[in-house]
N, C-alpha and C. Protein backbone atom coordinates (compact mmCIF):
# COMPACT_ATOMS: atom_id res chain seq x y z
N UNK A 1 -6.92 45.00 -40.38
CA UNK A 1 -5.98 45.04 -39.27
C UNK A 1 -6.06 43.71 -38.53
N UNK A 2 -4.75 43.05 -38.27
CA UNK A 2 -4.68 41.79 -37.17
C UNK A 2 -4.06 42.41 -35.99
N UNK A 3 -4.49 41.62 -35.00
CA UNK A 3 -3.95 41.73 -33.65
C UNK A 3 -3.31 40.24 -33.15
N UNK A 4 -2.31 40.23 -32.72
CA UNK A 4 -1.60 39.36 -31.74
C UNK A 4 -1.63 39.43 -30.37
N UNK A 5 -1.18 38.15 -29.66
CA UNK A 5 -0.83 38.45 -28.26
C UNK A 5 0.75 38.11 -28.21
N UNK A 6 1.40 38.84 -27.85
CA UNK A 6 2.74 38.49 -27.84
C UNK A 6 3.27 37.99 -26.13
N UNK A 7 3.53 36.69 -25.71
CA UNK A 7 3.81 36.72 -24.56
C UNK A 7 5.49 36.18 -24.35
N UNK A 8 6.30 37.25 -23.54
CA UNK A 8 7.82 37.34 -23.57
C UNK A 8 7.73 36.90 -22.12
N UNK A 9 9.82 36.15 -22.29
CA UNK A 9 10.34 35.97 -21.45
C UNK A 9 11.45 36.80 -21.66
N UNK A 10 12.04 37.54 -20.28
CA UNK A 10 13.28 38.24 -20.80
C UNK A 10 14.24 37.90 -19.54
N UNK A 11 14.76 38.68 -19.61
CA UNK A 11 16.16 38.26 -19.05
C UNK A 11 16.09 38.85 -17.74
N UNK A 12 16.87 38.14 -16.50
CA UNK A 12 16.02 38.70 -15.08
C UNK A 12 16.50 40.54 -15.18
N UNK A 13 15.66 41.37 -14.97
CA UNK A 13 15.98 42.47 -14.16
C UNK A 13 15.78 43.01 -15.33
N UNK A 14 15.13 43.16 -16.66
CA UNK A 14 14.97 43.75 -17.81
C UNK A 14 13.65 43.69 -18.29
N UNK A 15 13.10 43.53 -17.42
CA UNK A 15 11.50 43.86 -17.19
C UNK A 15 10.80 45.00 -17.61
N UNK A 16 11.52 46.04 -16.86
CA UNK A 16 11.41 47.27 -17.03
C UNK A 16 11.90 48.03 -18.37
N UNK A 17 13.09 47.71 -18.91
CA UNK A 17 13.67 48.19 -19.46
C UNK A 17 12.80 47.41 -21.03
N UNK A 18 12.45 46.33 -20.96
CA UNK A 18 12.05 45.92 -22.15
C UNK A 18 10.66 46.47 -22.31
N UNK A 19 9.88 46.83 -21.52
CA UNK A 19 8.50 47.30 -21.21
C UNK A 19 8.67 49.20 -21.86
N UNK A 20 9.97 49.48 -21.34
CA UNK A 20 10.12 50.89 -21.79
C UNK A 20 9.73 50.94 -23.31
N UNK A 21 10.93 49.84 -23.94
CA UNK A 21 11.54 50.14 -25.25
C UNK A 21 9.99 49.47 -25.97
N UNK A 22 9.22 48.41 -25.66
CA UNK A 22 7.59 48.40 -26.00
C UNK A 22 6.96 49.91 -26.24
N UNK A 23 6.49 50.29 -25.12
CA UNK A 23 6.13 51.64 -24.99
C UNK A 23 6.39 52.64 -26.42
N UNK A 24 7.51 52.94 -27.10
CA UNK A 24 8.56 53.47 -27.88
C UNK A 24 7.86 52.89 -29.32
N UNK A 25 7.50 51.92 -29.13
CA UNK A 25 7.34 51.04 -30.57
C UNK A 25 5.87 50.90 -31.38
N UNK A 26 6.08 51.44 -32.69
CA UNK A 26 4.56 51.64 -33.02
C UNK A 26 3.95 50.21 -33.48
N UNK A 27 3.18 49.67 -33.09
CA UNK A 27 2.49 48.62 -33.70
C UNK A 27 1.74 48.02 -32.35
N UNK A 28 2.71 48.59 -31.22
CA UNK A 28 2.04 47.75 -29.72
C UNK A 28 1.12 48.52 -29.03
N UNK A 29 -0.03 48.04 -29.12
CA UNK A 29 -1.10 48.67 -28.77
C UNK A 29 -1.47 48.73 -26.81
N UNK A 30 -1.11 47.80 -26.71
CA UNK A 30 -0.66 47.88 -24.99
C UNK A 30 0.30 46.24 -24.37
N UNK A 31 0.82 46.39 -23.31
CA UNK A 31 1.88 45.50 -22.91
C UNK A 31 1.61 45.95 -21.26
N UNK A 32 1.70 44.80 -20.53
CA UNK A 32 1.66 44.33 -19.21
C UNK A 32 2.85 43.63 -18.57
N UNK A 33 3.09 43.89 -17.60
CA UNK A 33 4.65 42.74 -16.64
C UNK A 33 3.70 41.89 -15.70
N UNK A 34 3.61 41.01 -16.25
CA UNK A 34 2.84 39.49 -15.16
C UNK A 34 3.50 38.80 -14.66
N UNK A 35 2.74 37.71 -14.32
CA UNK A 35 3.26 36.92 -12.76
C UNK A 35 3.44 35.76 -13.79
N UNK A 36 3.83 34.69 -13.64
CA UNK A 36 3.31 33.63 -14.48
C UNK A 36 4.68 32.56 -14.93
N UNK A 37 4.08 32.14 -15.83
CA UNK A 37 5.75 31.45 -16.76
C UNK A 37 6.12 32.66 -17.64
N UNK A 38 5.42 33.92 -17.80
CA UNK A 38 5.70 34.69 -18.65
C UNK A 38 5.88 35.99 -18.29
N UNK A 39 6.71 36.57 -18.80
CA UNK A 39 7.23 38.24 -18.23
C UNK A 39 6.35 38.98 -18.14
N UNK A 40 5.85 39.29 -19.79
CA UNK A 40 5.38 40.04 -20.08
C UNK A 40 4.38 40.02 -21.54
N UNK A 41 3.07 40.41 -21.09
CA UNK A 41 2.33 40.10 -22.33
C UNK A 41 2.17 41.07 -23.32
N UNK A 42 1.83 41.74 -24.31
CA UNK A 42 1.64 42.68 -25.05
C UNK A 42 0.99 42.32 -26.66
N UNK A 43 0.35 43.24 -26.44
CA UNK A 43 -0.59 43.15 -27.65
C UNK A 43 -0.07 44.06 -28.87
N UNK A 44 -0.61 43.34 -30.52
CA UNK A 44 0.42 44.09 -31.53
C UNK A 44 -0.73 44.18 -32.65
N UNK A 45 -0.76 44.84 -33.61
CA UNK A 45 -1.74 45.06 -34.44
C UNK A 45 -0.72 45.14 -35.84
N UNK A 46 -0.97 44.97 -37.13
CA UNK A 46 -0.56 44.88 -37.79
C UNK A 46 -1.09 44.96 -39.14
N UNK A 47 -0.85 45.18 -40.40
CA UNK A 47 -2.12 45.54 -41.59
C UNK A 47 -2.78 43.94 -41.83
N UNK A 48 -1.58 43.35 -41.64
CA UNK A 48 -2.29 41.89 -42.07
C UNK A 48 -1.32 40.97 -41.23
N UNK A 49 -1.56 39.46 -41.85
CA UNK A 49 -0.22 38.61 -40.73
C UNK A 49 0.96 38.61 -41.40
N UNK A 50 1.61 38.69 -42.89
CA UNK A 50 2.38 38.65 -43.40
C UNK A 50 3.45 40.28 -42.21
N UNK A 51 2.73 41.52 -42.18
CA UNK A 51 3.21 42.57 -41.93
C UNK A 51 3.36 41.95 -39.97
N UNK A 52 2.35 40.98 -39.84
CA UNK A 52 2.61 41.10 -37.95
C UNK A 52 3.80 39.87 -38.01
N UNK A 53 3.99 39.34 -38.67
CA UNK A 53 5.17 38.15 -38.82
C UNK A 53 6.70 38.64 -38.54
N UNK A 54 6.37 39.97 -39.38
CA UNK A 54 7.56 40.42 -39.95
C UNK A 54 8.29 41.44 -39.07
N UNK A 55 6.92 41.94 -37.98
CA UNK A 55 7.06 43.11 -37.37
C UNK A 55 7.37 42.31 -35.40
N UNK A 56 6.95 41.24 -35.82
CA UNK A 56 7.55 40.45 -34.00
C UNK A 56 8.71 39.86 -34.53
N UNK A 57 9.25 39.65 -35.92
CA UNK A 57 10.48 38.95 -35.76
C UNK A 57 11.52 40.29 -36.08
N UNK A 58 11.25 41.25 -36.52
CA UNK A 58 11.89 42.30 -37.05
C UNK A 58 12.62 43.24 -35.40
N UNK A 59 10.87 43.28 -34.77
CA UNK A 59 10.96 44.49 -33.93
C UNK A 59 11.63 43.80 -32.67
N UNK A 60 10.53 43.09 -32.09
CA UNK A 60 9.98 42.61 -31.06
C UNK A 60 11.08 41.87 -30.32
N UNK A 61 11.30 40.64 -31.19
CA UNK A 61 12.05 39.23 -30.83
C UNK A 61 13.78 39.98 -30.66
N UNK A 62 14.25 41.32 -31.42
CA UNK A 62 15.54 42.27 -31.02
C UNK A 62 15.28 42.62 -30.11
N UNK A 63 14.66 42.87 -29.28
CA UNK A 63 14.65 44.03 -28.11
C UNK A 63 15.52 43.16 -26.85
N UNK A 64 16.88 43.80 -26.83
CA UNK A 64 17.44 43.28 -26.17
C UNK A 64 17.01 42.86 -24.37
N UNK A 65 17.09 42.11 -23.94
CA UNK A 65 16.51 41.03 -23.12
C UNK A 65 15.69 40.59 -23.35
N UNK A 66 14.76 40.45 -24.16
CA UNK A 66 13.81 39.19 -24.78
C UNK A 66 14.66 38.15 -24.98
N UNK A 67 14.29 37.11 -24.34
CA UNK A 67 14.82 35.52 -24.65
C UNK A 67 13.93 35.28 -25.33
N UNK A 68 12.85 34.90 -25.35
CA UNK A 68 12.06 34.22 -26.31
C UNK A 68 10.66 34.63 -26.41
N UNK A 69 9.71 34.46 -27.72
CA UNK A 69 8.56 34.83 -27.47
C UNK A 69 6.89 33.43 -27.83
N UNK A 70 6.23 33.86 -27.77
CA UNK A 70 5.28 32.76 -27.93
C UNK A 70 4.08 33.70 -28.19
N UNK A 71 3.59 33.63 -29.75
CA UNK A 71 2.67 34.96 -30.30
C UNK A 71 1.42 34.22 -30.20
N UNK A 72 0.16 34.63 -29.66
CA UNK A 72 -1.10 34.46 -29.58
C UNK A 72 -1.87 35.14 -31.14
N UNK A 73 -2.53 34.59 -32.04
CA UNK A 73 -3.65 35.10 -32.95
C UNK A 73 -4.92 34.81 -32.58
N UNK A 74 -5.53 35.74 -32.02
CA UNK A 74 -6.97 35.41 -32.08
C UNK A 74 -7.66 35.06 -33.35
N UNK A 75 -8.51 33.84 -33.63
CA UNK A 75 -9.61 33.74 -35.05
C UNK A 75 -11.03 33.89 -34.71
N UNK A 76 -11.13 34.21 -33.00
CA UNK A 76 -13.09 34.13 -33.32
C UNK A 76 -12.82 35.04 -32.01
N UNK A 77 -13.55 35.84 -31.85
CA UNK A 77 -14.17 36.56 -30.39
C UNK A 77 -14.75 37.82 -30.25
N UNK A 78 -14.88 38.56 -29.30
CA UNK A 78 -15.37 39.83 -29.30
C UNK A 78 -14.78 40.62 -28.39
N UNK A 79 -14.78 42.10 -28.37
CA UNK A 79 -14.34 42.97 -27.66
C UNK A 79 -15.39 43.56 -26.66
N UNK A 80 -14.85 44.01 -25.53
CA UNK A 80 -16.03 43.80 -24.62
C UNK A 80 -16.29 45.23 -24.59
């Protein structure tokens, strides 16, 4: 299993609504609305990266008001 960080910008006032349709979607293991240059962060798991590639450009990057995304892969760390 891989994990991503997926961090979105969406469209003003679709915050909510894009956070819903997250929620809805199997692969996202949890998602946050932050302060920042970025909307909203959310985390994605996937069997491998070929399947998480396929599944932020498939799922993710459609969800209407997403403008754009910028995917985080962790290669070294630990879970606390």
């Amino acid at each position: 299993m891989v994990h991503a960080y997926v961090l979105m910008n969406v469209e003003i006032g679709t915050e909510n609504d894009v956070l819903n349709r997250l929620k809805e979607t199997p692969g996202v293991v949890e998602s946050w609305i932050v302060f920042g240059v970025y909307d909203i962060i959310t985390k994605v798991e996937a069997e491998n990266s070929e399947k998480l590639k396929e599944f932020i450009s498939k799922y993710i990057r459609k969800i209407e008001g997403v403008r754009n995304t910028l995917t985080l892969m962790p290669i070294e760390g630990f879970p606390k």
